[in-house]
N, C-alpha and C. Protein backbone atom coordinates (compact mmCIF):
# COMPACT_ATOMS: atom_id res chain seq x y z
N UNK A 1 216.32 67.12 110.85
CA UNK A 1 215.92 68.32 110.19
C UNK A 1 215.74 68.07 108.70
N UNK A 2 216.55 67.57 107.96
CA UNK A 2 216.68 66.99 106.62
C UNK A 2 215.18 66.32 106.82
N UNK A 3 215.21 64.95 107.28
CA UNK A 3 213.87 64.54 107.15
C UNK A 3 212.07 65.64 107.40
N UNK A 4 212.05 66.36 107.89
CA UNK A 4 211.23 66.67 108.40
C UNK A 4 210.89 67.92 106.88
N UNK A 5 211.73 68.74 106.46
CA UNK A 5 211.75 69.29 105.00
C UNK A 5 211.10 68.58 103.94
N UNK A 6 211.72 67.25 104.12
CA UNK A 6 210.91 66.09 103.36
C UNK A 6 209.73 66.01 103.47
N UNK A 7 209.17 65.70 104.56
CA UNK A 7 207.88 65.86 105.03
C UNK A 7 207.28 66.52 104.75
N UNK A 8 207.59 68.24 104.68
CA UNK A 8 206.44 69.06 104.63
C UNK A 8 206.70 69.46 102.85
N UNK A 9 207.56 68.72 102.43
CA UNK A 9 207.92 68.88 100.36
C UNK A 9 206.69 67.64 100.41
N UNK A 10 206.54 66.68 101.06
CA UNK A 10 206.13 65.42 100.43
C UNK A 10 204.42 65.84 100.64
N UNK A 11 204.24 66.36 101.64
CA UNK A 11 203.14 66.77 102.30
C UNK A 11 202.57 68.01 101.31
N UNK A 12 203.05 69.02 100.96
CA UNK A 12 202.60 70.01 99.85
C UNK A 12 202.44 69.39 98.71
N UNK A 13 203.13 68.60 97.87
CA UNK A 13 203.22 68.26 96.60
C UNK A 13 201.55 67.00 96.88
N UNK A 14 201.59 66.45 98.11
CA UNK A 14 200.78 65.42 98.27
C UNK A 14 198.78 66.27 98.06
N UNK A 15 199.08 67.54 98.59
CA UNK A 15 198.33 68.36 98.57
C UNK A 15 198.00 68.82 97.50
N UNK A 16 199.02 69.44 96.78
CA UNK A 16 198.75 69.87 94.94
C UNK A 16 198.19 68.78 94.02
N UNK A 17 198.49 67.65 94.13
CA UNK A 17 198.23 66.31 93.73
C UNK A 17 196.77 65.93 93.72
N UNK A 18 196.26 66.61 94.86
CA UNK A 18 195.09 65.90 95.79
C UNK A 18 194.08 67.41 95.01
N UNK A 19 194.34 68.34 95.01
CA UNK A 19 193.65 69.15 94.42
C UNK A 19 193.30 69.63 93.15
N UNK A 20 194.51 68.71 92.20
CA UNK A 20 194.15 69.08 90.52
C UNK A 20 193.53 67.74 90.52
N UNK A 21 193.41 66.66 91.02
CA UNK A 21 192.92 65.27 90.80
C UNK A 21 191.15 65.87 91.38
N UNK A 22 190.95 66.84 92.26
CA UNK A 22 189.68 67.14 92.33
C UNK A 22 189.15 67.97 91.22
N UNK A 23 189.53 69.05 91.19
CA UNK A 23 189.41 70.09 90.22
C UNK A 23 189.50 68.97 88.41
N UNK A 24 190.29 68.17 88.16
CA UNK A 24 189.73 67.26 86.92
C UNK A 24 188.64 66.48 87.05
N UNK A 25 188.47 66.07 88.18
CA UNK A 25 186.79 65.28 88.65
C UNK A 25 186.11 66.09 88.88
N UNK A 26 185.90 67.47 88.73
CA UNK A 26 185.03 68.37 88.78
C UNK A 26 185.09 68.91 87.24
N UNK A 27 185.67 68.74 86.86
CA UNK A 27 186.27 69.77 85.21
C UNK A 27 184.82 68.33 84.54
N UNK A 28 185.49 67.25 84.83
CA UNK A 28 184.84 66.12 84.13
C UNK A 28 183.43 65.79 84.06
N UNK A 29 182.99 66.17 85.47
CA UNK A 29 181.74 65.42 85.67
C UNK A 29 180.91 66.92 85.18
N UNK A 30 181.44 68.67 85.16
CA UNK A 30 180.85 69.29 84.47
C UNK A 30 180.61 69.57 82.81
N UNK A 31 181.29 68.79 82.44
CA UNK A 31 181.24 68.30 80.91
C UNK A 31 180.16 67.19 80.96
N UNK A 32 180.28 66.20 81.57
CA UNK A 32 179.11 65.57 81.20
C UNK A 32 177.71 65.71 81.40
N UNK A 33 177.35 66.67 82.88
CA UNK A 33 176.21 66.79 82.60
C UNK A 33 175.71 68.18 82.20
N UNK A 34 176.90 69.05 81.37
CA UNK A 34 176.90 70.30 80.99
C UNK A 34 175.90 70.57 80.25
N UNK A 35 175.97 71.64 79.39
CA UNK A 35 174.54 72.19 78.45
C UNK A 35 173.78 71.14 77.23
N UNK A 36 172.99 71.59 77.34
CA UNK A 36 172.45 70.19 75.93
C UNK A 36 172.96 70.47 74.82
N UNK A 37 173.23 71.53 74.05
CA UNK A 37 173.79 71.87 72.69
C UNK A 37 175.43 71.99 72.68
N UNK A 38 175.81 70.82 72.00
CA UNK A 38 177.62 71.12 71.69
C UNK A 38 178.09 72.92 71.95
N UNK A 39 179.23 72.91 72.05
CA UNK A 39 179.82 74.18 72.42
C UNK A 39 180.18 74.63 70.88
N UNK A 40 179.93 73.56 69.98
CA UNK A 40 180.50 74.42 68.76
C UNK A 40 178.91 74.47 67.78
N UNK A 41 177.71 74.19 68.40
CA UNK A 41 176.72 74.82 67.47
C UNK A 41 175.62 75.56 68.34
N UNK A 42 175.73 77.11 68.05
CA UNK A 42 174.84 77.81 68.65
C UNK A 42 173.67 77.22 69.24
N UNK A 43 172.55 77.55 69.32
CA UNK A 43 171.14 77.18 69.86
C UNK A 43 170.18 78.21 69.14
N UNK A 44 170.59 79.32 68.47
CA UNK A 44 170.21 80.17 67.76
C UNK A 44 170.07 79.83 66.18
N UNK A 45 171.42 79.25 65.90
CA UNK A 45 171.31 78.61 64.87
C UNK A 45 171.39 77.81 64.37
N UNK A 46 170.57 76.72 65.29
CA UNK A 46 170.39 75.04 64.90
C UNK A 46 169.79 75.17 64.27
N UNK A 47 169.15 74.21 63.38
CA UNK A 47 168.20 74.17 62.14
C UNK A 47 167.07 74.07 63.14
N UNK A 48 166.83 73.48 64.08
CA UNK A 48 165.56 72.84 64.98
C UNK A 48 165.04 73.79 65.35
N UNK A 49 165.19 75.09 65.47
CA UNK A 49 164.70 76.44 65.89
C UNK A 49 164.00 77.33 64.64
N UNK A 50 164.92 77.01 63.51
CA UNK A 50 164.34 77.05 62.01
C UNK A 50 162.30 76.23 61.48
N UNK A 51 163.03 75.14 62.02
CA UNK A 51 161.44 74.47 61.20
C UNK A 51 160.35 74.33 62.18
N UNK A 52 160.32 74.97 63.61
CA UNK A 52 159.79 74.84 64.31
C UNK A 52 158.35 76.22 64.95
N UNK A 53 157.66 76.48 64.84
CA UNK A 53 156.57 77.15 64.62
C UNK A 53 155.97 77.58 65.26
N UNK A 54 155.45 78.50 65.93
CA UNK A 54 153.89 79.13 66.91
C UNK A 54 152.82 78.55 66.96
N UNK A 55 152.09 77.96 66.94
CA UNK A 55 150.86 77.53 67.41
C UNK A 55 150.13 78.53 67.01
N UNK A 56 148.96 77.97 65.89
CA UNK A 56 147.99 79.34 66.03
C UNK A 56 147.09 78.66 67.12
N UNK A 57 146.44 79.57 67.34
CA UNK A 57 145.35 79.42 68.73
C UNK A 57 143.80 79.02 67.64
N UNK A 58 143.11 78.53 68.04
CA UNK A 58 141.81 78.46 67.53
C UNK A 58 141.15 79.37 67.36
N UNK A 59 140.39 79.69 66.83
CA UNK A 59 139.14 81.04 67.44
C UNK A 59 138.24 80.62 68.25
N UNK A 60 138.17 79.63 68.15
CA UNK A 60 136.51 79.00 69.27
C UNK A 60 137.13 79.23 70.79
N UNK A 61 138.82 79.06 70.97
CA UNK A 61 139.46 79.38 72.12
C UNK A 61 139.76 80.52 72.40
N UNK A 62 139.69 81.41 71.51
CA UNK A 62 140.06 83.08 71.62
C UNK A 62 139.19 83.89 72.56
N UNK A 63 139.49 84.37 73.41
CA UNK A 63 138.98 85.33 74.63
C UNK A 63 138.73 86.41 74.02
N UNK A 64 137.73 87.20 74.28
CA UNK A 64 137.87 88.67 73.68
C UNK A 64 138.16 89.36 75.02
N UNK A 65 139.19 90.44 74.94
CA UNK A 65 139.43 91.30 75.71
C UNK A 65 139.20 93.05 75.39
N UNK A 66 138.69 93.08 76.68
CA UNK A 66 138.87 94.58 76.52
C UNK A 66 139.90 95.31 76.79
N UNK A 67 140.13 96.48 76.41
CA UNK A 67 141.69 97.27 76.50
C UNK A 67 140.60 98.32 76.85
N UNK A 68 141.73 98.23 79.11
CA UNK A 68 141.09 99.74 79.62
C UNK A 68 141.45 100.67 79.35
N UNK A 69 141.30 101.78 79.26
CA UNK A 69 142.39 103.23 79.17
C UNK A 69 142.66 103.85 80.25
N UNK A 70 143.44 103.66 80.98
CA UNK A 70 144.54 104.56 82.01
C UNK A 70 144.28 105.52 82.01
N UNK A 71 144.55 106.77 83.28
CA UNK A 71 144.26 108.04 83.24
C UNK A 71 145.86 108.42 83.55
N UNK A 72 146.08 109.16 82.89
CA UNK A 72 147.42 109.69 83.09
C UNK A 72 147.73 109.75 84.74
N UNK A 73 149.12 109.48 85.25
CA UNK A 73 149.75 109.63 86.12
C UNK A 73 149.66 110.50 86.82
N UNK A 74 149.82 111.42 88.02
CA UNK A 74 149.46 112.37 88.79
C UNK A 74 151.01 112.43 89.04
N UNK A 75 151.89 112.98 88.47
CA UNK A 75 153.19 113.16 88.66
C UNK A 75 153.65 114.20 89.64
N UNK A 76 152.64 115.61 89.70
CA UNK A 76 152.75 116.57 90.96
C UNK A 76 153.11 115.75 92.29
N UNK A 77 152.04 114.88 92.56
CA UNK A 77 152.12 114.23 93.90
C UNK A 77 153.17 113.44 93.67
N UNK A 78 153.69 112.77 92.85
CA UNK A 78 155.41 111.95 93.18
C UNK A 78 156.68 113.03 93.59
N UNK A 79 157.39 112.52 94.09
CA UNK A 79 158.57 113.47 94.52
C UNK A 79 159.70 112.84 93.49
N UNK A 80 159.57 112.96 92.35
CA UNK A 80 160.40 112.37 91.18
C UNK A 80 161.95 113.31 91.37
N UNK A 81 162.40 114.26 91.76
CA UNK A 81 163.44 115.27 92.32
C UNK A 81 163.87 114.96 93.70
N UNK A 82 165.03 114.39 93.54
CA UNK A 82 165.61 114.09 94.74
C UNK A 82 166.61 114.80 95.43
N UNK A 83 166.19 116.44 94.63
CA UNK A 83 167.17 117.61 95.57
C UNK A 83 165.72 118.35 96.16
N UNK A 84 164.55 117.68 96.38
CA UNK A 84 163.80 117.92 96.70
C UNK A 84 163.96 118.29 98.58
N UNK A 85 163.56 118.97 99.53
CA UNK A 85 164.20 118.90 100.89
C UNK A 85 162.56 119.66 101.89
N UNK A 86 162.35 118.60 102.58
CA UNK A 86 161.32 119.26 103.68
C UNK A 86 161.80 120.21 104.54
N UNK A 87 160.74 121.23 104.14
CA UNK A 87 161.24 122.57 105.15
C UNK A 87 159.90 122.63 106.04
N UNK A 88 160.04 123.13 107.11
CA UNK A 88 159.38 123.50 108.05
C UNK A 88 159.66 124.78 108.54
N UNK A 89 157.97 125.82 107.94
CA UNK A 89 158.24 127.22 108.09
C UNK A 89 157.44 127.25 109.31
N UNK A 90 157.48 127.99 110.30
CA UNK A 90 157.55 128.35 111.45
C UNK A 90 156.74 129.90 111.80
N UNK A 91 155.49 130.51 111.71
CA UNK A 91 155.09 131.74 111.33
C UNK A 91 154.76 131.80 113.18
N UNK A 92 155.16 132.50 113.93
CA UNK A 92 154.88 133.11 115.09
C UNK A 92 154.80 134.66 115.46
N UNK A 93 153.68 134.98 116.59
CA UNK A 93 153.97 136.38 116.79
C UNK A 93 152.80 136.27 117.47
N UNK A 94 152.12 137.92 117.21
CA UNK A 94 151.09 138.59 118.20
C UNK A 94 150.14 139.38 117.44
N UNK A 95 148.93 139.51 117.35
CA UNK A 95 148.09 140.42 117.15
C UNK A 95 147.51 141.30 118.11
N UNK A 96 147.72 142.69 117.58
CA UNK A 96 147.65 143.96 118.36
C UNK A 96 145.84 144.86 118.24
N UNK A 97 145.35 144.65 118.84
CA UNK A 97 144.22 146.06 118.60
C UNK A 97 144.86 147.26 119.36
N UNK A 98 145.53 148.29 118.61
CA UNK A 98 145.79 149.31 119.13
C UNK A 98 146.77 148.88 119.96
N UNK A 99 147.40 149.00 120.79
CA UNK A 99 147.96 149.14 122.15
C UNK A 99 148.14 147.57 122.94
N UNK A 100 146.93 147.03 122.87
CA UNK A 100 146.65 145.82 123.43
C UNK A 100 146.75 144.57 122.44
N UNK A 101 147.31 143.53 122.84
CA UNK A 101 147.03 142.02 122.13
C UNK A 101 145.24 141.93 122.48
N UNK A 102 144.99 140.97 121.17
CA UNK A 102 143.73 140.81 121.15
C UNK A 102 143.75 139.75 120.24
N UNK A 103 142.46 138.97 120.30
CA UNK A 103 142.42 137.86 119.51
C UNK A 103 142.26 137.90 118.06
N UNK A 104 142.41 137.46 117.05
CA UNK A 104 142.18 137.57 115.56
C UNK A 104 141.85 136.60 114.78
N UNK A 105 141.23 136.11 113.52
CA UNK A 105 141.45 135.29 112.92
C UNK A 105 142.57 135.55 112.03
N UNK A 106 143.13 134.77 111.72
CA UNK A 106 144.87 134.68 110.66
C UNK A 106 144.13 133.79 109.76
N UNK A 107 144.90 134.51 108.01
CA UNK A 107 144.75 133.69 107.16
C UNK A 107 146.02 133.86 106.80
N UNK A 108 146.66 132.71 106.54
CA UNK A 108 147.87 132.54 105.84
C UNK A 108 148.46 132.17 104.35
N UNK A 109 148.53 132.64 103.78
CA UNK A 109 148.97 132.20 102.17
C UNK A 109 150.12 131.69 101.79
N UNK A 110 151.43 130.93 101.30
CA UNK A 110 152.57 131.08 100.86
C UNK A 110 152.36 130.07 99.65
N UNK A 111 153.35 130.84 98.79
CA UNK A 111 153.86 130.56 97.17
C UNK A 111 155.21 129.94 97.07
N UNK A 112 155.72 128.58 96.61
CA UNK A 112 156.81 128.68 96.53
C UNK A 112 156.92 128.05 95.31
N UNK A 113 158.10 128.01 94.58
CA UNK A 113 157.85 127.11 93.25
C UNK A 113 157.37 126.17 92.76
N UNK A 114 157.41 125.42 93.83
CA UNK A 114 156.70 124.04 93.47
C UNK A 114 155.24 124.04 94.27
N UNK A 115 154.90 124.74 95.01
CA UNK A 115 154.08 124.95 96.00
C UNK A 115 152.63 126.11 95.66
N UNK A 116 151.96 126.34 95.30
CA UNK A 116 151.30 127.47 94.91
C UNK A 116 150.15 127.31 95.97
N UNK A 117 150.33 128.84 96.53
CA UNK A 117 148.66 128.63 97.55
C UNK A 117 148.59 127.65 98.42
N UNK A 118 149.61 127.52 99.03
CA UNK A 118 149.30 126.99 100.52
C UNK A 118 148.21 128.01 101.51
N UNK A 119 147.34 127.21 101.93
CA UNK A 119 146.45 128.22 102.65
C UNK A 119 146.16 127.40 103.82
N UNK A 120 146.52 128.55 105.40
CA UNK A 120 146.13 127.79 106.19
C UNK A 120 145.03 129.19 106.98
N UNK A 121 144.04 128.84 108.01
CA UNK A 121 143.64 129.61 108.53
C UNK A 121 142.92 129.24 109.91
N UNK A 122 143.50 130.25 110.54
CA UNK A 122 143.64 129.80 112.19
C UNK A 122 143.05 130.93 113.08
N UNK A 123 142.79 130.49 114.39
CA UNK A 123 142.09 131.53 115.49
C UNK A 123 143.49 131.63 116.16
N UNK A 124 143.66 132.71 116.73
CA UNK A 124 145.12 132.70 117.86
C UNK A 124 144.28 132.84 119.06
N UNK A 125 145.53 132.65 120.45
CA UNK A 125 144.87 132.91 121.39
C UNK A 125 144.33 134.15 121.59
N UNK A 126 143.52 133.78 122.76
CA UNK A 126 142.66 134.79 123.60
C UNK A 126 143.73 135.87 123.92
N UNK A 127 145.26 135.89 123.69
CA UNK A 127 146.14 137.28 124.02
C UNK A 127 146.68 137.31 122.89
N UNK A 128 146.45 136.91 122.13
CA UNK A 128 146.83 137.58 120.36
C UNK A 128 147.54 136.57 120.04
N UNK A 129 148.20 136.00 120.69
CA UNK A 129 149.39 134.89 120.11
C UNK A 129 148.91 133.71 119.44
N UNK A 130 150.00 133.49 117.89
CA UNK A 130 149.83 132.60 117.67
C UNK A 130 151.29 131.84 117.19
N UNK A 131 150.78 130.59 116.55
CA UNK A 131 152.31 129.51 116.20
C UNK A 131 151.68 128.73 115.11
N UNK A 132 152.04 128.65 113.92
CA UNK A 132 151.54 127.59 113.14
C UNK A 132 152.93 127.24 112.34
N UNK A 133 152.96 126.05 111.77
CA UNK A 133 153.69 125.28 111.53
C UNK A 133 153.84 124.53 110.62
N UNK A 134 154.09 125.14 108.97
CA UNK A 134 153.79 124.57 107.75
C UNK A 134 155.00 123.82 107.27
N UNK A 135 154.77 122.71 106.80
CA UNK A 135 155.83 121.81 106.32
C UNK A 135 155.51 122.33 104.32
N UNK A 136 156.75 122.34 103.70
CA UNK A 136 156.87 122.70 102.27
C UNK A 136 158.06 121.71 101.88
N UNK A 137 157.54 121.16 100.69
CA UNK A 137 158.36 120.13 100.36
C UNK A 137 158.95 121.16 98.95
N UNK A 138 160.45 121.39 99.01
CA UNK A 138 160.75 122.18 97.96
C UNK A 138 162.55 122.03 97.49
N UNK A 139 162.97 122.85 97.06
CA UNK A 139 164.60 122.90 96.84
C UNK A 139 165.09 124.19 97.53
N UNK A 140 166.59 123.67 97.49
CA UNK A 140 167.09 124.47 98.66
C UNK A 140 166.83 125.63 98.09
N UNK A 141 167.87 126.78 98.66
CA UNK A 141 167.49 128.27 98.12
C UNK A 141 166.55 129.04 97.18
N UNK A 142 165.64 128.43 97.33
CA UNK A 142 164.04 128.67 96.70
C UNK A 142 163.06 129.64 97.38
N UNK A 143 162.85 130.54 96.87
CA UNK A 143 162.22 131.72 97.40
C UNK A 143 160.84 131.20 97.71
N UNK A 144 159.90 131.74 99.30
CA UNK A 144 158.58 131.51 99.13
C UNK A 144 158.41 132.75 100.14
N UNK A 145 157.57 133.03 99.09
CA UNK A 145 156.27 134.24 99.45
C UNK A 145 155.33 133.96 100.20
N UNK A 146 155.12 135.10 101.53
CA UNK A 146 153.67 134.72 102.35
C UNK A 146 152.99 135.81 102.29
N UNK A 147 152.09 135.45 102.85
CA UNK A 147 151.27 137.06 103.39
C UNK A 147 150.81 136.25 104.22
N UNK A 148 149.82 137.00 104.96
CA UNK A 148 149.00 136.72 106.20
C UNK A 148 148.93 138.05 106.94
N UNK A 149 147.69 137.53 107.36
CA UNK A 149 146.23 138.65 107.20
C UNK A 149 145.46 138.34 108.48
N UNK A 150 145.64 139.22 109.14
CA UNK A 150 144.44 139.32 110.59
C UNK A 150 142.91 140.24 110.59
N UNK A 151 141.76 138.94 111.47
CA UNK A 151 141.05 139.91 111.45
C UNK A 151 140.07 140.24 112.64
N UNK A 152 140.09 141.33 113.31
CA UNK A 152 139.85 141.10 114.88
C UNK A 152 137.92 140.79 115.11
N UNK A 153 137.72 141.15 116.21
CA UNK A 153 136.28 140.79 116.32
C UNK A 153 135.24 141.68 115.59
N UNK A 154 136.13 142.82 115.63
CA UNK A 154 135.36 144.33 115.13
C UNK A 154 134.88 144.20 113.54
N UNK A 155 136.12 143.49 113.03
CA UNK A 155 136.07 143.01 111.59
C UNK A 155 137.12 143.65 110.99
N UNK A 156 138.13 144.74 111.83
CA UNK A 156 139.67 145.60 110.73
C UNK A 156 140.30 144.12 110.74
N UNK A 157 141.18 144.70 109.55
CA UNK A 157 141.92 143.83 109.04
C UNK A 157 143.43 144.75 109.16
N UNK A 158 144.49 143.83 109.42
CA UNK A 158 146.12 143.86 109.05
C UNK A 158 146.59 142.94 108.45
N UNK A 159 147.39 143.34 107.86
CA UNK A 159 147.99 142.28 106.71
C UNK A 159 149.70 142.68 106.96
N UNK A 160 150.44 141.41 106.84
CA UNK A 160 152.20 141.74 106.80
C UNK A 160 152.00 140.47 105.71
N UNK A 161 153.50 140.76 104.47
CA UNK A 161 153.76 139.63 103.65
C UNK A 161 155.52 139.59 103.83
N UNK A 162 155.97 138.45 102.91
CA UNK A 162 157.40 138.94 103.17
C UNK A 162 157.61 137.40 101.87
N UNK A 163 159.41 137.84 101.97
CA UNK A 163 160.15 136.86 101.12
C UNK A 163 160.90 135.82 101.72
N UNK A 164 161.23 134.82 102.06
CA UNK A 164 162.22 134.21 102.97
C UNK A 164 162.96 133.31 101.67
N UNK A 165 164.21 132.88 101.94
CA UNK A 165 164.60 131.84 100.92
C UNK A 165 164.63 130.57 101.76
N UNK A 166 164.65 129.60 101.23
CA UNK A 166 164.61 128.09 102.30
C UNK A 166 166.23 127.70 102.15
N UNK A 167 166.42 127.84 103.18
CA UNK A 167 168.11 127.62 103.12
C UNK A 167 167.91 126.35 104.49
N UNK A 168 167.33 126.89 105.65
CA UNK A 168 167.53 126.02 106.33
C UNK A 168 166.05 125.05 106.56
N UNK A 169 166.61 123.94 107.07
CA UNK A 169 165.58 123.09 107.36
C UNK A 169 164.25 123.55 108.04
N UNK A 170 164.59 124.65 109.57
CA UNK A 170 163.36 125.65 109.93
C UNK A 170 163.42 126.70 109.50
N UNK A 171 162.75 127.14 109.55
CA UNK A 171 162.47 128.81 108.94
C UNK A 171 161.57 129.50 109.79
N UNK A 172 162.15 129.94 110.80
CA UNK A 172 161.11 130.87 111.96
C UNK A 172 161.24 132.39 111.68
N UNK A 173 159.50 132.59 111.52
CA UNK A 173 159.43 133.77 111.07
C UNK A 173 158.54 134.55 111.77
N UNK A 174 159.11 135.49 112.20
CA UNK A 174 158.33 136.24 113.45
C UNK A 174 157.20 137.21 113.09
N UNK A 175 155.83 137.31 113.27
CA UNK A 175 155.16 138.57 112.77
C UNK A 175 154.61 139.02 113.76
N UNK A 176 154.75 140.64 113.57
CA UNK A 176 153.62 140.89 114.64
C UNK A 176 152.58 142.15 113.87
N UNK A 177 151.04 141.66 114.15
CA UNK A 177 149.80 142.66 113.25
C UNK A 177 149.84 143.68 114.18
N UNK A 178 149.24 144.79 114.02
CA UNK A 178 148.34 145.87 114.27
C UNK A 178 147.17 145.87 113.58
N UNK A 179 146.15 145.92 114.53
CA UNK A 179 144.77 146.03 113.78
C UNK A 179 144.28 147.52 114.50
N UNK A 180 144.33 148.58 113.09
CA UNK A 180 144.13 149.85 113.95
C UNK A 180 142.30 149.71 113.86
């Protein structure tokens, strides 16, 4: 037991031994082929950086260039706001002549802050129904304004508008016209 203590003292120390003898052959050989400028004179402020000069260029070698002018950036279309959030408004329902569903043309409008005049415009079915499906890229609790406007074969018109806030990701919004 005595011996074997020995062993693993002779065996660690043999190890520590073996690893600062690397770590100085590494300390060493990175000194010699270390940086080109001594550690005690800058490279900023050698004199050799002092007397040393730009190159003028010739003129017979001089390029003439033109300088284009850029058109300013189109920053609307970047999404530079990253509390920015896609909503998907959802406008469904029915158009009425009197009593009966009937077909219509729909024009749709919505306003939202960042959004002005979205316009979509659609035929519904042959029984009044329709579904359209506007994506608005905006911030959360942000008010947007619609209207939308039916107009049957006869040529009357109904109109419903409303306020919704964008809270959630869909926004299903039910309408239903009368076209008297």
């Amino acid at each position: 037991m005595h011996s074997l203590s020995h062993r693993r003292l002779a065996a660690i120390s043999l190890a520590f031994a073996m690893l600062f003898s690397l770590s100085r052959i590494l300390t060493v050989a990175l000194h010699m082929s270390g940086p080109f400028w001594p550690a005690k004179i800058s490279p900023i402020a050698h004199p050799h950086f002092f007397k040393t000069r730009v190159p003028k260029v010739s003129k017979q070698y001089a390029m003439p260039t033109k300088v284009a002018k850029s058109e300013p950036a189109d920053f609307i279309s970047l999404h530079l706001n990253s509390n920015l959030i896609e909503f998907n408004m959802i406008f469904a329902g029915q158009v009425h002549c009197g009593t009966q569903p009937c077909p219509a043309d729909l024009d749709l409008t919505v306003n939202t802050t960042r959004n002005q005049d979205l316009h979509r415009v659609i035929h519904t079915m042959d029984d009044g129904n329709f579904i359209l499906q506007l994506p608005v890229t905006e911030g959360m609790h942000e008010p947007a304004d619609w209207r939308i406007s039916a107009t049957n074969p006869a040529g009357r018109i109904a109109e419903a508008h409303g306020r919704n806030l964008l809270e959630d990701s869909v926004i299903s919004i039910d309408v239903s016209l009368n076209v008297h």
